[in-house]
C-alpha atoms as a PDB file:
ATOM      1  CA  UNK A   1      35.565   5.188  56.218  1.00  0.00           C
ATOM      2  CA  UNK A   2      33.132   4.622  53.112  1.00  0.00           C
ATOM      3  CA  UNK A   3      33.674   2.183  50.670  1.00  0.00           C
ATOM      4  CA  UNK A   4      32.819   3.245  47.767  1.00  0.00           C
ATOM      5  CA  UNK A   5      32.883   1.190  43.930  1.00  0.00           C
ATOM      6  CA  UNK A   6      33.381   2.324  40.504  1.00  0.00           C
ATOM      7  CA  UNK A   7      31.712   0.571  37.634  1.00  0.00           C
ATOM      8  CA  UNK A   8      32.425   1.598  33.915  1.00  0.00           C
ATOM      9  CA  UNK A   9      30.053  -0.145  31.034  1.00  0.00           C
ATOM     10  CA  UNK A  10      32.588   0.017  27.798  1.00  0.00           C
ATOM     11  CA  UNK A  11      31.292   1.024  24.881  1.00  0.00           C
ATOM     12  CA  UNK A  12      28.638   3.652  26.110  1.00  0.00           C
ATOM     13  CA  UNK A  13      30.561   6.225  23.955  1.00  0.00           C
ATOM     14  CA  UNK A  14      30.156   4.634  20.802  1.00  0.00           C
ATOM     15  CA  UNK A  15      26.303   3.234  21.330  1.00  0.00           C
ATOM     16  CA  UNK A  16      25.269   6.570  22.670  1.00  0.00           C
ATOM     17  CA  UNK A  17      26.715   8.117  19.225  1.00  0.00           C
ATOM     18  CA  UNK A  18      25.113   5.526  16.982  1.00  0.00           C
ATOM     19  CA  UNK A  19      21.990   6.388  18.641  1.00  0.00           C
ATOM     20  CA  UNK A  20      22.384  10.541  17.969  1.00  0.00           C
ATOM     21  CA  UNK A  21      23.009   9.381  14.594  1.00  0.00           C
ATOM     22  CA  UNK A  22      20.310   7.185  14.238  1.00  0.00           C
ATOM     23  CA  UNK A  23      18.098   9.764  15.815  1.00  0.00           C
ATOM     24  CA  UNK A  24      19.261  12.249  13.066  1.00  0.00           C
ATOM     25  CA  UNK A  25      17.689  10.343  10.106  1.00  0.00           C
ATOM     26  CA  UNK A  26      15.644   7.655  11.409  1.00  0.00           C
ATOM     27  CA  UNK A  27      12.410   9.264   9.806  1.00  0.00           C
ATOM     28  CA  UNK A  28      13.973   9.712   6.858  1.00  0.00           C
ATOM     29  CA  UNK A  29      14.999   5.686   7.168  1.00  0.00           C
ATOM     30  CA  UNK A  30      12.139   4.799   8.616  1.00  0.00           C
ATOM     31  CA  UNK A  31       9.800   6.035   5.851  1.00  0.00           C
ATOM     32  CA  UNK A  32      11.985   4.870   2.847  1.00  0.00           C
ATOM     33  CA  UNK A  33      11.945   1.135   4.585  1.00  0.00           C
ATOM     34  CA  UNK A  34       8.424   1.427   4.940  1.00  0.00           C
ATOM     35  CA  UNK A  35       8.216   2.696   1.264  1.00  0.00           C
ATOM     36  CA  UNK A  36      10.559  -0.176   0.117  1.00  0.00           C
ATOM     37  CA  UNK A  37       8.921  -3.452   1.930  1.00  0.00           C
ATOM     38  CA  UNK A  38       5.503  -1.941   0.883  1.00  0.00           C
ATOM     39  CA  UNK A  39       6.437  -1.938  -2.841  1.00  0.00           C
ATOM     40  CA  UNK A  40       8.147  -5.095  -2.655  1.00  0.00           C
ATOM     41  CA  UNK A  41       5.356  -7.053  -0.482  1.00  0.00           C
ATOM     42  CA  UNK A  42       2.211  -5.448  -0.829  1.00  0.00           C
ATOM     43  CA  UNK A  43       2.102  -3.367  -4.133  1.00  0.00           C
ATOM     44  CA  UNK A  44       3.419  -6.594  -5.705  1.00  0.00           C
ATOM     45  CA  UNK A  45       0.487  -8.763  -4.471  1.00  0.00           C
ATOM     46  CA  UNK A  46      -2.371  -5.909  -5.298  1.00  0.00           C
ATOM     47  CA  UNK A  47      -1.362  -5.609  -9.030  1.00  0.00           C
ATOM     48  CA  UNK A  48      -0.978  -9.412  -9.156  1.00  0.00           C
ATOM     49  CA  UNK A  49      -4.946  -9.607  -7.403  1.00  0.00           C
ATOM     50  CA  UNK A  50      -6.258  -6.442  -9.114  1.00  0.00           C
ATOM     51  CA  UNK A  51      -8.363  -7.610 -12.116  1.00  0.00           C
ATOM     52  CA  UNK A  52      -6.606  -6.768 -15.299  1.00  0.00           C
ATOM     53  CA  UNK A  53      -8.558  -5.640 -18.772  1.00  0.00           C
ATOM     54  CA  UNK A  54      -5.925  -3.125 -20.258  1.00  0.00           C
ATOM     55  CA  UNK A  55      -3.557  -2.844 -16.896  1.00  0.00           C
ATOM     56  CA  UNK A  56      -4.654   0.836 -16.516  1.00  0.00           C
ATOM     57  CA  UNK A  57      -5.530   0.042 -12.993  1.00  0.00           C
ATOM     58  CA  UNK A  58      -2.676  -1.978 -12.048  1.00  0.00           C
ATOM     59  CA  UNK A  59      -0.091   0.742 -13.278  1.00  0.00           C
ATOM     60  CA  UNK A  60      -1.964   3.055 -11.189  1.00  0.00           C
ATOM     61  CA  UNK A  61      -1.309   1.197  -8.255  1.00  0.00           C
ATOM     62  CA  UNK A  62       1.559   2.810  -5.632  1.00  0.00           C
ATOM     63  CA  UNK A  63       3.059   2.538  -2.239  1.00  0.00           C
ATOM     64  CA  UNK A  64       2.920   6.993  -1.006  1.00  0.00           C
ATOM     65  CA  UNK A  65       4.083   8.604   2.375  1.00  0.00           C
ATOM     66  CA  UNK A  66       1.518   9.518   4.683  1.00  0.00           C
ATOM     67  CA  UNK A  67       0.248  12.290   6.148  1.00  0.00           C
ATOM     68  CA  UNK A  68       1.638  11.618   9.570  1.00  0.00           C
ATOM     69  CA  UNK A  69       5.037  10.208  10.103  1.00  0.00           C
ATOM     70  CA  UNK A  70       5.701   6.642   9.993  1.00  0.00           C
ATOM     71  CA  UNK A  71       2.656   6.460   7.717  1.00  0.00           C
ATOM     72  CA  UNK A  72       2.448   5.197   4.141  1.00  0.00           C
ATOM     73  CA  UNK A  73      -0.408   5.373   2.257  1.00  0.00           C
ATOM     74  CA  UNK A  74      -1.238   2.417  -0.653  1.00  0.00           C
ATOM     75  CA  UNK A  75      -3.425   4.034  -3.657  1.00  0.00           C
ATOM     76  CA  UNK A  76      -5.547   3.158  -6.464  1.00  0.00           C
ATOM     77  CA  UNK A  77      -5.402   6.189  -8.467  1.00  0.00           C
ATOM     78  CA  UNK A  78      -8.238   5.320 -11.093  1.00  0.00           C
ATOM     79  CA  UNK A  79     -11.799   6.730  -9.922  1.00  0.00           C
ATOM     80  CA  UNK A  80     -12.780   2.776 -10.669  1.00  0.00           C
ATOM     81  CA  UNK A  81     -10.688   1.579  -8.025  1.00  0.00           C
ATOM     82  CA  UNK A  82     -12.906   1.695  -5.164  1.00  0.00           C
ATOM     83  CA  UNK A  83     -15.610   0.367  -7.150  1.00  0.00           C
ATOM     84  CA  UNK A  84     -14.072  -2.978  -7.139  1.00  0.00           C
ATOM     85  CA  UNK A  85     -12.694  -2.952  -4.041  1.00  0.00           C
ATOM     86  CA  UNK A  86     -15.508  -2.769  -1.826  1.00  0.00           C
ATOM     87  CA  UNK A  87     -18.243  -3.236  -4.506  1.00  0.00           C
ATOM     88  CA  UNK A  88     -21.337  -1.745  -5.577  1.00  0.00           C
ATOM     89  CA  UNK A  89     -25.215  -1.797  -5.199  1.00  0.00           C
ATOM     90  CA  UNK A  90     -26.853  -2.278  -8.526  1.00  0.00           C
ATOM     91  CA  UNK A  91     -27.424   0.660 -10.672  1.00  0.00           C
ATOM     92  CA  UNK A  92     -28.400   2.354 -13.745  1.00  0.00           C
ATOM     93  CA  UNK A  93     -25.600   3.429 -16.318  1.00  0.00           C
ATOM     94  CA  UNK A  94     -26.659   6.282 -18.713  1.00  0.00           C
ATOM     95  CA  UNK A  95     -24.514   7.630 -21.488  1.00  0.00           C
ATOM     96  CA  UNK A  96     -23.463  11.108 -21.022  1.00  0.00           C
ATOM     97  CA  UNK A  97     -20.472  12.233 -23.485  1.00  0.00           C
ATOM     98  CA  UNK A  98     -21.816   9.516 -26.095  1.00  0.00           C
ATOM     99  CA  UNK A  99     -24.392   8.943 -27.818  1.00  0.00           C
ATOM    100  CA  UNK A 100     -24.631   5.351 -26.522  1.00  0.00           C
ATOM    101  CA  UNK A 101     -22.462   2.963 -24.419  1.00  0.00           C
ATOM    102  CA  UNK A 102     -20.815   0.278 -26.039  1.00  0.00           C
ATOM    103  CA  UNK A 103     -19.491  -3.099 -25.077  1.00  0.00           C
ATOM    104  CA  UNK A 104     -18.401  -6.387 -26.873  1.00  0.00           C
ATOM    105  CA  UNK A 105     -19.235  -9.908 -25.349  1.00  0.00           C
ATOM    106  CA  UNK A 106     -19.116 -13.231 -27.288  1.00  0.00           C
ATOM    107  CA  UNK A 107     -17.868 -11.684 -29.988  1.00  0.00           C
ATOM    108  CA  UNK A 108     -20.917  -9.131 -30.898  1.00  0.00           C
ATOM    109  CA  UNK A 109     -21.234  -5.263 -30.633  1.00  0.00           C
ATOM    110  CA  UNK A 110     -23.692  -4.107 -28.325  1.00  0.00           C
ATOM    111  CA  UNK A 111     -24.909  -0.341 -27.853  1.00  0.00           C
ATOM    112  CA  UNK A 112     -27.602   1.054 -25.670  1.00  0.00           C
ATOM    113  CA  UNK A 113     -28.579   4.618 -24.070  1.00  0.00           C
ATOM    114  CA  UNK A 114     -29.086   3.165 -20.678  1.00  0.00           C
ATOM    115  CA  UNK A 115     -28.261  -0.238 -18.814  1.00  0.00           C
ATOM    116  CA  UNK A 116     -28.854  -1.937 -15.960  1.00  0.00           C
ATOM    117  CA  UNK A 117     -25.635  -2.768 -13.843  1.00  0.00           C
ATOM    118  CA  UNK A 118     -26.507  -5.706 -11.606  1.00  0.00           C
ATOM    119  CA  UNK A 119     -23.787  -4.327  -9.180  1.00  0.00           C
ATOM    120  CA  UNK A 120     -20.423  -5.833  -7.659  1.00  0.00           C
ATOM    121  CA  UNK A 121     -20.410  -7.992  -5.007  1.00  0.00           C
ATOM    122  CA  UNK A 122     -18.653  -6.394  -1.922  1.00  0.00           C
ATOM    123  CA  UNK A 123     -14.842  -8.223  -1.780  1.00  0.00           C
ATOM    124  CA  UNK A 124     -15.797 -10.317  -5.260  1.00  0.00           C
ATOM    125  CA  UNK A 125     -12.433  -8.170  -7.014  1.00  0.00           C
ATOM    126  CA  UNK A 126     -10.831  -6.809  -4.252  1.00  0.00           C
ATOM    127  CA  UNK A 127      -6.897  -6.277  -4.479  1.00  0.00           C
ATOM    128  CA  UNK A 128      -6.081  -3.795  -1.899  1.00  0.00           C
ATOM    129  CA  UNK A 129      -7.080  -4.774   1.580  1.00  0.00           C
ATOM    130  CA  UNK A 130      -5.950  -8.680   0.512  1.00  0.00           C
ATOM    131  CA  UNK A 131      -2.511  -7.587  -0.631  1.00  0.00           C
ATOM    132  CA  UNK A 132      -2.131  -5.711   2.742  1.00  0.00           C
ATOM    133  CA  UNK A 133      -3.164  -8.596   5.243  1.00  0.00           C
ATOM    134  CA  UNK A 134      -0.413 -10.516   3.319  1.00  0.00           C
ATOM    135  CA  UNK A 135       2.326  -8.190   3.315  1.00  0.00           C
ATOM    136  CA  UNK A 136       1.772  -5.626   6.516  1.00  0.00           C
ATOM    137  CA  UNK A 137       3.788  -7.824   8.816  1.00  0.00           C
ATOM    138  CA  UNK A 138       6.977  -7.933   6.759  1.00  0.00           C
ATOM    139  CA  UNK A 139       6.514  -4.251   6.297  1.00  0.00           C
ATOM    140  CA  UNK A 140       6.674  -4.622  10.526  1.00  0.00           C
ATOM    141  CA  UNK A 141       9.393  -6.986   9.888  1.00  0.00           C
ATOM    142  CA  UNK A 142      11.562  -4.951   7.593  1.00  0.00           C
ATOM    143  CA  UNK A 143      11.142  -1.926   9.224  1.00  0.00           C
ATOM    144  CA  UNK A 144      12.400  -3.856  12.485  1.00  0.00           C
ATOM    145  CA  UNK A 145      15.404  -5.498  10.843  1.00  0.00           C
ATOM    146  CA  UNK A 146      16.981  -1.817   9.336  1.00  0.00           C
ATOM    147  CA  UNK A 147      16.363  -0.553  13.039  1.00  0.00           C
ATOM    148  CA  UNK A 148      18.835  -3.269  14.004  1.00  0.00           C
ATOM    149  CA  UNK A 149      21.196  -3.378  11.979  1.00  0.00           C
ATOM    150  CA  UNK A 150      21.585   0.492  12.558  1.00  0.00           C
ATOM    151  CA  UNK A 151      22.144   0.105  15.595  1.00  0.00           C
ATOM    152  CA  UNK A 152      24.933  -2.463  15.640  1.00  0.00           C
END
């Protein structure tokens, strides 16, 4: 004689068809999470840090999907942009589609052919990379909190 016992977990039914339909769009939910925190905690932050003289740069600032899943990509879309985010070396500034460059300061005009820039100090202005240590782990967060509530 063999004994023999039967044990039934309740519920299996329904978890293992929240889980096919989790499967189905969980990129989709995944991504649009990501896209979401990003905008709200890190895009947020980089316009507040980016350095503001007519807001051309901040505008141009945006949360994107990646290349690769679960990727998101956060852009500057103003040729500038990396210029103040990692800095520069100094460098000579020639007018090209002018006849001369022109800037104010205290008040006066100024115009030359040529200048000397004495560059930008690597991190002085950056808005980017700061905005993402502060915001990346409630990205992680977020992105953790939609998993479980979908599958509740």
């Amino acid at each position: 004689m063999k004994l023999q016992f039967s044990i039934q977990i309740e519920g299996l039914d329904t978890l293992r068809s929240k889980f096919q339909d989790f499967a189905e769009q969980a990129a989709d939910m995944v991504m649009q999470t990501m896209l979401d925190s990003a905008n709200e905690n890190i895009i947020v932050v980089a316009k507040a840090l980016v350095p503001k003289r007519t807001g051309a740069l901040a505008g141009a600032i945006e949360a994107l999907p990646g290349e690769e899943p679960r990727q998101i990509l956060i852009a500057a879309e103003k040729f500038y942009a990396p210029f103040l985010e990692y800095g520069t070396s100094p460098h000579e500034i020639v007018a090209k589609s002018a006849k001369a460059l022109h800037w104010v300061s205290g008040g006066a005009n100024y115009f030359a052919k040529r200048v000397q820039h004495p560059g930008i100090e690597a991190g002085k202005f950056s808005f980017i990379g700061p905005a993402i240590q502060e915001g990346v782990a409630q990205v992680v967060k977020d992105v953790q909190n939609m998993i479980g509530e979908k599958l509740q």
